[in-house]
Structure formats: C-alpha cells, structure tokens
Protein backbone atom coordinates (compact mmCIF):
# COMPACT_ATOMS: atom_id res chain seq x y z
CA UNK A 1 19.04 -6.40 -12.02
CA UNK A 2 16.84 -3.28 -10.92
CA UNK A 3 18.76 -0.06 -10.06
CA UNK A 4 18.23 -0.82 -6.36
CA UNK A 5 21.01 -3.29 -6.77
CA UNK A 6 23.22 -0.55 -6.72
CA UNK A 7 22.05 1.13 -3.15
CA UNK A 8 24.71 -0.34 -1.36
CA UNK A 9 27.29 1.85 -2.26
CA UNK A 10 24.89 5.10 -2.93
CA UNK A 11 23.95 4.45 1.10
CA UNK A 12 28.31 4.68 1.80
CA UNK A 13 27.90 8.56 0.26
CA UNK A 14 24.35 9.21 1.52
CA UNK A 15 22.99 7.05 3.71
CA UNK A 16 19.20 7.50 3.68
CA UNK A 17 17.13 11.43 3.48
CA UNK A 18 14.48 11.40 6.63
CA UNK A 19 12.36 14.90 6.12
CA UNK A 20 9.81 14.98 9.13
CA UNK A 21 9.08 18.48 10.51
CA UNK A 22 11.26 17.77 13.65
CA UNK A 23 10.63 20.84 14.91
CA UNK A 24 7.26 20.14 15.51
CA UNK A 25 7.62 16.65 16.83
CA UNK A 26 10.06 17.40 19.54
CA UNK A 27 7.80 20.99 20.62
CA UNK A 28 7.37 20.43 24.18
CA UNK A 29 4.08 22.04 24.03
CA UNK A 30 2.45 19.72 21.15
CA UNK A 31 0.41 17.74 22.77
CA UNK A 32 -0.68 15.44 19.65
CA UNK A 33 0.39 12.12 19.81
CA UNK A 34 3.65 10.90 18.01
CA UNK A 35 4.36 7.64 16.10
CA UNK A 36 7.65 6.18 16.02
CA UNK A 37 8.06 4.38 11.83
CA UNK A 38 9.96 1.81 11.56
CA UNK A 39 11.00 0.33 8.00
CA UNK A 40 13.12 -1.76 6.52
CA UNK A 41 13.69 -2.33 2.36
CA UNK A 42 14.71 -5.81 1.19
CA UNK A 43 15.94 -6.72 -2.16
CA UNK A 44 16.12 -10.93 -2.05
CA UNK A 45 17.75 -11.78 1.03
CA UNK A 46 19.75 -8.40 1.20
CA UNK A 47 18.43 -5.19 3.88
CA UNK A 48 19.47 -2.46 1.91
CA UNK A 49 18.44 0.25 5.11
CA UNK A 50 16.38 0.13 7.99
CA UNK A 51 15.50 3.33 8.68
CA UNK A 52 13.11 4.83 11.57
CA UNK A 53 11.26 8.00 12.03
CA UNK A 54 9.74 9.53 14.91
CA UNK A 55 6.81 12.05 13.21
CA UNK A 56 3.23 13.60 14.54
CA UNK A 57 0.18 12.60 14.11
CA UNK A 58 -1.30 13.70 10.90
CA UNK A 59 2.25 15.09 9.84
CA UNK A 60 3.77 13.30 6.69
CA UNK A 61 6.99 12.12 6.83
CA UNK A 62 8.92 11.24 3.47
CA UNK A 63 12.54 8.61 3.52
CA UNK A 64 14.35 8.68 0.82
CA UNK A 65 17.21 5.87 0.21
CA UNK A 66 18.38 7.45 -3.16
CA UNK A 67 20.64 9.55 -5.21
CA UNK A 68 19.91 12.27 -7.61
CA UNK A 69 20.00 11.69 -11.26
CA UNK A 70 19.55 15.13 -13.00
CA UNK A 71 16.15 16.36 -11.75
CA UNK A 72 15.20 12.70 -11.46
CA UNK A 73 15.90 10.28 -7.94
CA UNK A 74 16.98 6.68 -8.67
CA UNK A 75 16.03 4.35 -5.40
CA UNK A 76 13.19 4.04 -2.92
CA UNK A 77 10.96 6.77 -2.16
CA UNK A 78 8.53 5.82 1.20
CA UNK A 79 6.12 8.65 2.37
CA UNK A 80 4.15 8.25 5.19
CA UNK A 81 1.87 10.38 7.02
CA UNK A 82 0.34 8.60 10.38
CA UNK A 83 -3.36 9.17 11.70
CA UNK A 84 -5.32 7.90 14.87
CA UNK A 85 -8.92 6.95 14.37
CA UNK A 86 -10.39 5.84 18.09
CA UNK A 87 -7.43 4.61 19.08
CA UNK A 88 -6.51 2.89 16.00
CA UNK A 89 -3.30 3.70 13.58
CA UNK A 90 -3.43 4.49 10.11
CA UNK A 91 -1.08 4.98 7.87
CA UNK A 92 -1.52 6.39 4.73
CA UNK A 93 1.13 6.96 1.99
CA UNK A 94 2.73 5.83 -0.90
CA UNK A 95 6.16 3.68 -1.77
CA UNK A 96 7.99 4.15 -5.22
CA UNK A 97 10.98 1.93 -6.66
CA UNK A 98 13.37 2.76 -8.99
CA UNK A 99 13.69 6.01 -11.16
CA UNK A 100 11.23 9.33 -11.56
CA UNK A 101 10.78 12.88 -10.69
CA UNK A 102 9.06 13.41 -7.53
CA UNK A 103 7.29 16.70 -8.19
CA UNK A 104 5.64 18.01 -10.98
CA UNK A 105 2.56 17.01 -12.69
CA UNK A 106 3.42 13.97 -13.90
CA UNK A 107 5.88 13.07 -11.04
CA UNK A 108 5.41 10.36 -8.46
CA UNK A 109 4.01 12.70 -5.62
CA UNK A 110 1.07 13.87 -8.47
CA UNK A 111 0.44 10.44 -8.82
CA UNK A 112 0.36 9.11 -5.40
CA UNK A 113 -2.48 12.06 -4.70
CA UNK A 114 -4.66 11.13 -7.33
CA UNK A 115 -4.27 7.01 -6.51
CA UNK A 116 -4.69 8.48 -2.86
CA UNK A 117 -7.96 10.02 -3.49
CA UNK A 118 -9.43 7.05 -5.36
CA UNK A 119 -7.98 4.61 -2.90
CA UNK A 120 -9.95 6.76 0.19
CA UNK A 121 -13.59 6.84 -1.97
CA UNK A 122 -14.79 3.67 -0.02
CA UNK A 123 -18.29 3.58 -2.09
CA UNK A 124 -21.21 2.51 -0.09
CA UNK A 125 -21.26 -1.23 -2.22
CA UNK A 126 -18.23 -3.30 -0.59
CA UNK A 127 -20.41 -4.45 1.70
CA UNK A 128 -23.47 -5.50 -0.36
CA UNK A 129 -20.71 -7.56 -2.04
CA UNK A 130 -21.44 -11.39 -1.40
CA UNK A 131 -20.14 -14.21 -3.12
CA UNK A 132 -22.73 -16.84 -3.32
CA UNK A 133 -20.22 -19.76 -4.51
CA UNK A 134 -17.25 -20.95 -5.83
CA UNK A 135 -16.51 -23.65 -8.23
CA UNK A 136 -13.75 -25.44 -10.73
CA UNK A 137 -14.37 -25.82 -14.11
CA UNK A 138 -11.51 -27.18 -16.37
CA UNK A 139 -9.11 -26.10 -13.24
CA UNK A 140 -9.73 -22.68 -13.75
CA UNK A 141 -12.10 -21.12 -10.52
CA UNK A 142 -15.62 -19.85 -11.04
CA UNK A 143 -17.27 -17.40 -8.49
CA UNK A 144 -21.41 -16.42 -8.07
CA UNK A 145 -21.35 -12.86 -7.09
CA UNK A 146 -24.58 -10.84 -5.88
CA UNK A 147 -24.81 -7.42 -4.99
CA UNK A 148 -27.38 -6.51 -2.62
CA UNK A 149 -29.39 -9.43 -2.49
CA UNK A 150 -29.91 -9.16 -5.96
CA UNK A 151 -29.72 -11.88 -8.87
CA UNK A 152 -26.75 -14.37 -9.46
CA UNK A 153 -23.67 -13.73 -12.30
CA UNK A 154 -20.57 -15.90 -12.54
CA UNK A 155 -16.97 -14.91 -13.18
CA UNK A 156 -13.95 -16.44 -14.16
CA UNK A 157 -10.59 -14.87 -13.81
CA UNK A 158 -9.93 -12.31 -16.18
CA UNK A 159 -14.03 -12.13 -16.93
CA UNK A 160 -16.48 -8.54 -15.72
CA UNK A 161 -19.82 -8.35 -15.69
CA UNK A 162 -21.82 -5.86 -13.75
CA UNK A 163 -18.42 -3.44 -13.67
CA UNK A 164 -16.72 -5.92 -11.54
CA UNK A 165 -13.57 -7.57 -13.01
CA UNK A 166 -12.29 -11.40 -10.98
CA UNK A 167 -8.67 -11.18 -10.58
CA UNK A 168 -7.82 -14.09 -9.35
CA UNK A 169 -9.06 -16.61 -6.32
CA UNK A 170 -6.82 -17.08 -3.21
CA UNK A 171 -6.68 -18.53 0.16
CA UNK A 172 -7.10 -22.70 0.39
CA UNK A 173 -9.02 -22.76 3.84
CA UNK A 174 -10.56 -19.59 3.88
CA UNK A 175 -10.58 -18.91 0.12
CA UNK A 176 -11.88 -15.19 -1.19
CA UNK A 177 -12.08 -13.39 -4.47
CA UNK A 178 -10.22 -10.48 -5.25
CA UNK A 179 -12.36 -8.01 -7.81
CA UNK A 180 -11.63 -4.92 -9.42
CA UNK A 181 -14.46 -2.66 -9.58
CA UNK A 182 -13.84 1.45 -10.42
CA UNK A 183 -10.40 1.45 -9.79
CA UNK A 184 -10.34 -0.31 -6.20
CA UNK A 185 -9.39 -3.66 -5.35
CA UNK A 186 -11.84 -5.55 -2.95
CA UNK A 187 -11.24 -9.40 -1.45
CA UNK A 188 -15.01 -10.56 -0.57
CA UNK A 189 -14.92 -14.13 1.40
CA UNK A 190 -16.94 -17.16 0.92
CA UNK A 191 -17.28 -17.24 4.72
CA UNK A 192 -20.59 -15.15 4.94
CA UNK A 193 -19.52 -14.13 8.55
CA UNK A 194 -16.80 -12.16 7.01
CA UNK A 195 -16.99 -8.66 4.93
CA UNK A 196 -15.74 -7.81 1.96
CA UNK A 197 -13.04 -5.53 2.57
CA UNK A 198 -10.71 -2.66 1.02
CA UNK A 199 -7.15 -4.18 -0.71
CA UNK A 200 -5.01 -1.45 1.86
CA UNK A 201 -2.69 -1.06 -1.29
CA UNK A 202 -3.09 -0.22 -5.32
CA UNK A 203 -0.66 0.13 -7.65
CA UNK A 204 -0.15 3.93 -9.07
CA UNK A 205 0.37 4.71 -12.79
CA UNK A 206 3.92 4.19 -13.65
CA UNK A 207 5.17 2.19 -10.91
CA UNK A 208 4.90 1.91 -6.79
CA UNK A 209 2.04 1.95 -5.14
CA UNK A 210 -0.13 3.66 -2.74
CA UNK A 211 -1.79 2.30 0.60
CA UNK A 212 -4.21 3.05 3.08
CA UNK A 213 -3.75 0.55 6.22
CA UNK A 214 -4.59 -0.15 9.59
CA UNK A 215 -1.91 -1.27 11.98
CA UNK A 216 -1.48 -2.81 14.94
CA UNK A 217 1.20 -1.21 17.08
CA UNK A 218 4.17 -4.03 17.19
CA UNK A 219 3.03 -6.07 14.26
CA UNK A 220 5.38 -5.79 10.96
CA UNK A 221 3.59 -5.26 7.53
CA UNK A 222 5.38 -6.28 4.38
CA UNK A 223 4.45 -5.62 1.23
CA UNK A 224 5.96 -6.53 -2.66
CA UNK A 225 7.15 -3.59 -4.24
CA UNK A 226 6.94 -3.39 -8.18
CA UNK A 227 9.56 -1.70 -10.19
CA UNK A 228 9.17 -0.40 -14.07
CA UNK A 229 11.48 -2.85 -15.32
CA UNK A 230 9.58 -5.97 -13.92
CA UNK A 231 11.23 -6.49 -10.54
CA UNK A 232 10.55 -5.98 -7.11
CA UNK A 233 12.17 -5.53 -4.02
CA UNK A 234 9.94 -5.75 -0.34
CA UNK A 235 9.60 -2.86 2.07
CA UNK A 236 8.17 -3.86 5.94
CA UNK A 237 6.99 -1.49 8.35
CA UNK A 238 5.80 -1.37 11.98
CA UNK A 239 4.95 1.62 14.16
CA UNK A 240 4.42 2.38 17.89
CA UNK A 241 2.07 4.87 18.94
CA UNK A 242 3.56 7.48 21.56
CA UNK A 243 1.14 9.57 23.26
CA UNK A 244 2.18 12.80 25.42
C-alpha cells in the first residue's frame, strides 16, 4: 500500500515533530488568544498518531508524523495556522501525504501558498450563483445554472459553459451541484434559501491539499486525504478556543 503503511514503526524512532513557537504561546504577557489542535491521521481502521498542539492565534503551527528520506520527508505533513474572525475559528493550512520536499520552489510549502492564495480570492460571483433546476436524462443529472439573474444554460457532469465546469451532483434530500469555476470549487443548492458556498478544501498540484475552514469549537472535521500513488488515508481535527 501507500508509504504511510509503514508509520507505525517510523513513530517507535520518532514519534511525531510538533514546531509551534512555544515560546510565544506560553509568554505570560501575550494576551492573544490560544487554540488548543487536536488531530488524529487514519489509514483504514488504523490511528497512526493523534497528536495535539496548543499554538496562538494567527501563529502557524506545522506536525510532522514522518522520517527523512535524503532532503525529501516520507509521511504526513499537517500545517495549521488558527485565526478568530468575531468570535469565530478559522483554520487555514494545508495537509500533504506521502513523499516530497517541503521547501523550495517546487516543494509542498511553495505549493500550499500559491493554492492558499487562490483558495482565499472569494470573487464577488458565488453568490449570484443560482441553480434554477435539476433533472435526469439517461441517469446521468442535468443542472440550469444562472448567474445574476441572467439567462438559463444546462450542464451535465463533466460539461462547462460560461467558465463553469459540473463536477458532479450530490446530496439526495437536499441535493447541490458542485462547479469548478477559476480554480475554486463552489457547491450551490437547489434550496433557494441557501447560498452557494466556498468547498473549505482544494487539492494542490502534486498531491494534498489545502483548506480554508470554519470550525466550531468541539465539533471534529474529517477530511479524505489523497496520496500520489492513488490512495488515501483520513486526517480529523477539532480545536478549542482558549482566551487569556
């Protein structure tokens, strides 16, 4: 299987690299507030390491559960950096399986800035997004999209019109669209009473992915992670906001 597989025994030698500033986060006289990250990375039915990290607000904090191959790392890479927007937690990062280089220009942290920075440009269309209908033809789904009140097109997976690309079609009782349109990934409902919204992750050029998502203190988020060589093991994450 994937080189993951093998963590077991690299976590007997290493266990897992945690590189917060600490210094900052246990400064009696920082006042920002502090988020407690919990994770955990699954492979099947196996939790390869659950490991937490108390960081700052705005401060990234990077896990590694890996070992060094030459100037290359071979496991999971998680880097998350924590913000609070009225009250609300963010957390914004990126999650790599399998083998790279972390710096350089083509390594995974060069990538993860650039998805980043696409992944942030919200574009002032999501919400003129509506989807005016859905239908089956031959089994496959068929969407009406306007944008902006303006005239009807149709899409079937795998079809773009209009710089809009239909993914696929999900959700049986409260079934949405999910469209590709310059780089982003957008689900707009059928319900008009809800808005089209931001996918909070995108895959990154040459495997992982990056995210951008709004948590709920408590509340696990899991999420598929892809490796190069087709499979995929699952990381989860919760946080708890600590204020001063």
């Amino acid at each position: 299987m994937g080189s993951i597989i093998k963590l077991p025994a690299i976590l007997l030698k290493l266990s897992f690299g945690i590189f917060p500033l600490l210094g900052q986060v246990e400064d009696a006289e920082n006042t920002k507030p502090q988020v407690q990250i919990s994770s955990r990375f699954i492979d099947g039915d196996t939790v390869l390491a659950a490991p937490r990290v108390l960081t700052t607000v705005g401060q990234e904090a990077v896990i590694q559960v890996a070992q060094e191959v030459g100037d290359s790392l071979d496991g999971v890479v998680l880097s998350v950096t924590p913000r609070v927007v009225d009250g609300k937690v963010f957390l914004e990062g990126f999650a790599f399986a399998g083998k790279g280089k972390l710096g350089g220009d083509e390594g995974i942290k060069s990538r993860a800035k650039e998805a980043l920075k696409s992944l942030k440009e919200k574009g002032g269309d999501i919400d003129k997004i509506e989807m005016r209908g859905l239908f089956s033809i031959g089994g496959q789904p068929r969407i009406s999209l306007s944008v902006d009140g303006g005239s009807a097109f149709f899409l079937q997976p795998g079809q773009t019109q209009r710089g809009m690309k239909l993914l696929r079609v999900e959700g049986d009782k409260d079934p949405y669209a999910v469209i590709e349109t310059s780089g982003r990934q957008i689900h707009v409902y059928l319900n008009a009473t809800k808005r089209s919204e931001l996918v909070p992750m995108v895959s990154m050029k040459g495997g992982g992915g990056v995210f951008l998502r709004e948590m709920v203190p408590g509340e696990k988020w899991i999420f598929p992670l892809l490796r190069d060589d087709g499979t995929s093991c699952k990381i989860e994450l919760n946080v708890q906001l600590i204020t001063p």
